[in-house]
Each structure stands twice: as structure tokens, then as C-alpha cells.
C-alpha atoms as a PDB file:
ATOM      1  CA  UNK A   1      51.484 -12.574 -21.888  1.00  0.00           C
ATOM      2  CA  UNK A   2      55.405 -11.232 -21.890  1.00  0.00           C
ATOM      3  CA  UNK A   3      57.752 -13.151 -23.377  1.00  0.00           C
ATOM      4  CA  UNK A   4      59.060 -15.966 -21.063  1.00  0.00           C
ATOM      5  CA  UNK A   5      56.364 -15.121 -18.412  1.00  0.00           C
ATOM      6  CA  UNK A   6      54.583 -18.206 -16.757  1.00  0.00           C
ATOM      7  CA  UNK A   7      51.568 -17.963 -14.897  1.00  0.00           C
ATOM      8  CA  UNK A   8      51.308 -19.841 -11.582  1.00  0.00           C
ATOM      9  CA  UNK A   9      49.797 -22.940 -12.971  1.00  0.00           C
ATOM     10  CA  UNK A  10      52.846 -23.511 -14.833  1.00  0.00           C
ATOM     11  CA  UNK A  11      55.297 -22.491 -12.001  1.00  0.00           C
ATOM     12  CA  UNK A  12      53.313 -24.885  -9.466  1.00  0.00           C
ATOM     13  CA  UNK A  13      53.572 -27.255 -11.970  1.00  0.00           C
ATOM     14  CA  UNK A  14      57.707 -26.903 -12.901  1.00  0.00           C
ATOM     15  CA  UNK A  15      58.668 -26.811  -9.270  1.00  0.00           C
ATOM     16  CA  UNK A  16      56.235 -28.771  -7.438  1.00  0.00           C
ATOM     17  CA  UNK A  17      54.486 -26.330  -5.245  1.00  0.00           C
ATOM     18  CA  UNK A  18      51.356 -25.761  -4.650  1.00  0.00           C
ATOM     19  CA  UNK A  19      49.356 -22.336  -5.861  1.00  0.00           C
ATOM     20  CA  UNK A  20      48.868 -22.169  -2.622  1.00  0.00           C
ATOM     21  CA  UNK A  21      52.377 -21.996  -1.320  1.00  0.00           C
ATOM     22  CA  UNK A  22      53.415 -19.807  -4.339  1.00  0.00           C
ATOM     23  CA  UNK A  23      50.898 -17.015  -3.167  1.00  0.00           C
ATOM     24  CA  UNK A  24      51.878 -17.405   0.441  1.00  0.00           C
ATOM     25  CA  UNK A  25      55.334 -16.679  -0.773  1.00  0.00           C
ATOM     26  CA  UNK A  26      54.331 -13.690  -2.035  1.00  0.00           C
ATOM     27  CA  UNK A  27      52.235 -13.034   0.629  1.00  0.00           C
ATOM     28  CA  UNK A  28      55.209 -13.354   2.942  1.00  0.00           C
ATOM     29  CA  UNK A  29      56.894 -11.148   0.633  1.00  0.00           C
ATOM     30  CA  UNK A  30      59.755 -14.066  -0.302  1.00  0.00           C
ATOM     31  CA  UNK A  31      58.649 -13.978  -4.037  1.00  0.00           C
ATOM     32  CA  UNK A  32      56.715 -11.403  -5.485  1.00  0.00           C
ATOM     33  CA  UNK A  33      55.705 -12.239  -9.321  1.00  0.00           C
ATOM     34  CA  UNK A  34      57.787 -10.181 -11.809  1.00  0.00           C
ATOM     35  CA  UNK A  35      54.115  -8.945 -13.408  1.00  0.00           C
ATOM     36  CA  UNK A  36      50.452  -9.329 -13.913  1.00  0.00           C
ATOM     37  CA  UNK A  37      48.399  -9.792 -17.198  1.00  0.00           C
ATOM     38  CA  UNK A  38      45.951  -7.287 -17.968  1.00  0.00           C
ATOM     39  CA  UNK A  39      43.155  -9.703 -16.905  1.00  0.00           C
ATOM     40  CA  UNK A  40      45.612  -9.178 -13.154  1.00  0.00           C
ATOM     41  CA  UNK A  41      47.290 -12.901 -13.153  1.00  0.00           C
ATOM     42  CA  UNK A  42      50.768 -13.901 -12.116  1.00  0.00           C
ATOM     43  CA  UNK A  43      53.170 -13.690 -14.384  1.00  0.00           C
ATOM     44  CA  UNK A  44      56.421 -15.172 -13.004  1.00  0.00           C
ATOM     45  CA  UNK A  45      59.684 -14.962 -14.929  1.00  0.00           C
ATOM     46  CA  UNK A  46      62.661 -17.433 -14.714  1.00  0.00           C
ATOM     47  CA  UNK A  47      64.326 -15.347 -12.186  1.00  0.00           C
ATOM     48  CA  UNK A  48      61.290 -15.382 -10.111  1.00  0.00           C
ATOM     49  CA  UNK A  49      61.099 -18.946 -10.337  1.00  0.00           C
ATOM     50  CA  UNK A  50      64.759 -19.854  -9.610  1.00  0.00           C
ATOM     51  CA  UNK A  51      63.767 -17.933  -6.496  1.00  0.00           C
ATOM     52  CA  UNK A  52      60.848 -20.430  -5.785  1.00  0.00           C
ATOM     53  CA  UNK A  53      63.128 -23.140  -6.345  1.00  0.00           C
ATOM     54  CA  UNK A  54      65.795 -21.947  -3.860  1.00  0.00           C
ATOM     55  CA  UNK A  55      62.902 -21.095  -0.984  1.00  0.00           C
ATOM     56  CA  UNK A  56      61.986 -24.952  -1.440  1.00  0.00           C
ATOM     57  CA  UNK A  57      65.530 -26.074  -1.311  1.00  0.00           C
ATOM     58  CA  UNK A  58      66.197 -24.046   1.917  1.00  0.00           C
ATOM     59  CA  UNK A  59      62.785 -25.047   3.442  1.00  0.00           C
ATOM     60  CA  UNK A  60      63.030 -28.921   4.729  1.00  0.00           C
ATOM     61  CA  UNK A  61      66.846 -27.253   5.743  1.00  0.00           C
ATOM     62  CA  UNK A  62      65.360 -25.398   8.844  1.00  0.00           C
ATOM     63  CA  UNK A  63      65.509 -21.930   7.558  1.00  0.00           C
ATOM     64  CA  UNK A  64      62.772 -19.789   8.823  1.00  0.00           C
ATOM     65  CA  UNK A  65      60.891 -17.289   6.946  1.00  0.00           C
ATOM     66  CA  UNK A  66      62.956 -14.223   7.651  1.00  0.00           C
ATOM     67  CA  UNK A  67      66.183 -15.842   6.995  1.00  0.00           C
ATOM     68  CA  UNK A  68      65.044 -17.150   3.848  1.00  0.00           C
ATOM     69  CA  UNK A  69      64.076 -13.583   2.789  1.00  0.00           C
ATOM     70  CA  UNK A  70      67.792 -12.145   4.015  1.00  0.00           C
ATOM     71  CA  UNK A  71      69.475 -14.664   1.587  1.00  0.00           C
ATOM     72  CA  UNK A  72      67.438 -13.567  -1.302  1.00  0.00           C
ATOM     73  CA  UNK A  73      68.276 -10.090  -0.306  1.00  0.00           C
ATOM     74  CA  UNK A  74      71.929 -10.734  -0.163  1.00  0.00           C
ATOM     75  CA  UNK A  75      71.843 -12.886  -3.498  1.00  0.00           C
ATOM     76  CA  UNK A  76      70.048  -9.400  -4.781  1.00  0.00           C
ATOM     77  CA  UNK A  77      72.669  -6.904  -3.308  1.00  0.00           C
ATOM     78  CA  UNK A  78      75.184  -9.658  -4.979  1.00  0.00           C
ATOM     79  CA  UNK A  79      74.096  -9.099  -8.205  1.00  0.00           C
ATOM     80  CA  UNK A  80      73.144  -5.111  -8.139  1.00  0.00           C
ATOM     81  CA  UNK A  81      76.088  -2.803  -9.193  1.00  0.00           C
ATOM     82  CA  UNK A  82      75.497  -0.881  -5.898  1.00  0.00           C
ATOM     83  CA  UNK A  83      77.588  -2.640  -3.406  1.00  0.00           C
ATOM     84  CA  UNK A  84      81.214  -1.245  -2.709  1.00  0.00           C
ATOM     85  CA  UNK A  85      84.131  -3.714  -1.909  1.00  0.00           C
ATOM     86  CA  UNK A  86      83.073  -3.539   1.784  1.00  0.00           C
ATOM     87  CA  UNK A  87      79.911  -3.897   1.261  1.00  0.00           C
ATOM     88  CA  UNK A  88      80.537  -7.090  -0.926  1.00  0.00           C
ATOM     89  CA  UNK A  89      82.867  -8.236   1.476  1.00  0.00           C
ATOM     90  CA  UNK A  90      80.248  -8.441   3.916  1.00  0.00           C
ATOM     91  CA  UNK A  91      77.783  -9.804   2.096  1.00  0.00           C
ATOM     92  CA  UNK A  92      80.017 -12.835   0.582  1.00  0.00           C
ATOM     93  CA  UNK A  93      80.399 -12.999   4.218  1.00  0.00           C
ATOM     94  CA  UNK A  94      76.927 -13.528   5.402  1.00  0.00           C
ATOM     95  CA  UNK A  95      76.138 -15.870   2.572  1.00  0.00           C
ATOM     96  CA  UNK A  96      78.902 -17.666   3.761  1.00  0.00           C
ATOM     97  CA  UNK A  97      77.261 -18.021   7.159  1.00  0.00           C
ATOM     98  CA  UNK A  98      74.030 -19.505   4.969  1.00  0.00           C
ATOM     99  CA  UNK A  99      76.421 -22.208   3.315  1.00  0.00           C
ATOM    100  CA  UNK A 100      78.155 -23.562   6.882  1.00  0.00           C
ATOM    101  CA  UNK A 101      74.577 -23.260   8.311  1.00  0.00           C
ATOM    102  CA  UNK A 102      73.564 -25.274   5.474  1.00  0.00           C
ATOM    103  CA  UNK A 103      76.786 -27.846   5.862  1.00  0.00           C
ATOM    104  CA  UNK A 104      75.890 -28.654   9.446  1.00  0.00           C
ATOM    105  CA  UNK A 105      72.260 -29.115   8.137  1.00  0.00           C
ATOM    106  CA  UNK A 106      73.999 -31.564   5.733  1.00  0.00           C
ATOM    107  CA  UNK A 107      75.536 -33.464   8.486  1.00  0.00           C
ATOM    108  CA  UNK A 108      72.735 -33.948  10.676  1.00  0.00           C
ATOM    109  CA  UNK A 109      70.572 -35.153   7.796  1.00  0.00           C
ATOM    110  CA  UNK A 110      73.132 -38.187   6.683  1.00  0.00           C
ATOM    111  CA  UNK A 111      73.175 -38.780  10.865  1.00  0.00           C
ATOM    112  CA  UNK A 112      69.728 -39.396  10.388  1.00  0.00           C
ATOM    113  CA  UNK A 113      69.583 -41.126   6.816  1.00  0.00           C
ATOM    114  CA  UNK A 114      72.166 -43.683   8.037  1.00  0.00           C
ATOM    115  CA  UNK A 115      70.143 -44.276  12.184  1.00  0.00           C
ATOM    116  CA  UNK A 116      66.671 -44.717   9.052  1.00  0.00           C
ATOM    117  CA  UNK A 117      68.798 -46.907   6.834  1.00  0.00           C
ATOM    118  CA  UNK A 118      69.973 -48.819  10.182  1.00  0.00           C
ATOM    119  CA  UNK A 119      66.134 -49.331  10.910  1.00  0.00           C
ATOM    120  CA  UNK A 120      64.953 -50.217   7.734  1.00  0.00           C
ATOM    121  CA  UNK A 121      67.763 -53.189   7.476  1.00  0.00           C
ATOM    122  CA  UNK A 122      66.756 -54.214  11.453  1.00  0.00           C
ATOM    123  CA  UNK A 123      63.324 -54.701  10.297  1.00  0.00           C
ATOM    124  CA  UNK A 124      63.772 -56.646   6.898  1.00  0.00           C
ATOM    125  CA  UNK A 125      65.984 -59.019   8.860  1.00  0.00           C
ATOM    126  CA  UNK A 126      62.656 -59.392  11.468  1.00  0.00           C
ATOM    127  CA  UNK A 127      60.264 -59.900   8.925  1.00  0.00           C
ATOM    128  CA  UNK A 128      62.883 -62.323   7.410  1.00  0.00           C
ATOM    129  CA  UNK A 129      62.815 -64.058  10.490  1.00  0.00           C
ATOM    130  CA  UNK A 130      58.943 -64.191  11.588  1.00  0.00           C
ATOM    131  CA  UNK A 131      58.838 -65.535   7.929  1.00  0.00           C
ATOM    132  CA  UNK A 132      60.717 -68.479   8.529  1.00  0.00           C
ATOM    133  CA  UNK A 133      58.736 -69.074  11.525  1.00  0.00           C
ATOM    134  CA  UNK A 134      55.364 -69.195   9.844  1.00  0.00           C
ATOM    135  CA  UNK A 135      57.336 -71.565   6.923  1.00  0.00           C
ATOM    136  CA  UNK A 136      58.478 -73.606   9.610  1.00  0.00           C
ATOM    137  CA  UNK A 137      54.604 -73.728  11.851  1.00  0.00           C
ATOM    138  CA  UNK A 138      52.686 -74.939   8.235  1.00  0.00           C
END
């Protein structure tokens, strides 16, 4: 096995997805493991699994498939030595896109943290209160 190479046991394990998910990933073409062993498993390296962890950070956020695979992409052209200043320019721009998307996701999730929270407290006080009713009945 190469040095700092994980199979998928170990990856599901780190990050907390399933085998399943990890192969449908690379089914899907989102994260495609760096190599295979000569008996043909995974072999994921830590770049491949910072990916994993950024799919699952962008998944409960809304983003579907395809525009999980253009961020990686930009993140890739990012880092490559290929892209000229306009090229970078745009790029920075579209990832910027990504982050407000991501902001507004941010706002509507505290909108519905604090309506949960707002439940949550309505029903303690209710069970409060039916329990002072049965204490009161005995």
C-alpha cells in the first residue's frame, strides 16, 4: 500500500460515510480514488479525502450533484499552474458565487434552528404543565 494511502474502510470510517456513498461518489465521478492496490482496492490519499469531506459539507447545504462537481473543478483549476489572471479572475469569481450561495444557506438554516428551538421550549413548558396536572389529580 503507498505511503499515506487509505483504503475505503478507513476513509468511511474518518469521515463518516458509508462505503457505499464513497463508491457512489466515484461513481458519480465527484471523487475518484487517487489509486488501487495490486489486489485492485481503493486507495484514497488525503487530498482525496479532504474532497470527501467537502462533498459532505456541501451536501445537507442543497448543492446538487453537478454543482458539487464544478466546485471541485474550480478548487482544481485554483490550484493548477494553468490558469491566466483572467482565468483566475473568473474562477475566484464563481467560487465566490458557491460562498454567498452557501451564506444564504446559512441564513435559512439559523431561521429554522431558532422556529425548532422555539418548538422545543413550547413543548417542555406543556409537558411542564400536563405534569402539574397529573401532581395535582393524585
Amino acid at each position: 500500500m503507498g505511503l499515506n494511502h487509505q483504503q475505503i474502510g478507513e476513509v468511511a470510517e474518518r469521515t463518516g460515510l458509508s462505503l457505499r456513498t464513497i463508491r457512489y461518489y466515484e461513481e458519480v465521478g465527484l471523487v475518484t480514488p487517487s489509486t488501487r492496490s495490486q489486489g485492485g482496492f481503493r486507495l484514497y490519499s488525503e487530498v482525496d479525502v479532504a474532497r470527501l469531506e467537502l462533498v459532505k459539507r456541501m451536501k445537507p447545504l442543497d448543492f446538487s450533484l453537478e454543482e458539487m462537481g464544478e466546485l471541485l473543478g474550480v478548487l482544481d483549476a485554483l490550484e493548477s499552474d494553468a490558469p491566466h489572471v483572467e482565468e483566475r479572475e473568473a474562477l475566484l469569481e464563481r467560487l465566490a458565487t458557491f460562498r454567498r450561495a452557501t451564506e444564504v444557506q446559512c441564513v435559512s438554516l439559523r431561521s429554522q434552528l431558532e422556529s425548532a428551538e422555539g418548538f422545543a421550549s413550547s413543548l417542555r413548558r406543556e409537558i411542564r404543565r400536563q405534569a402539574r396536572v397529573v401532581a395535582q389529580s393524585r
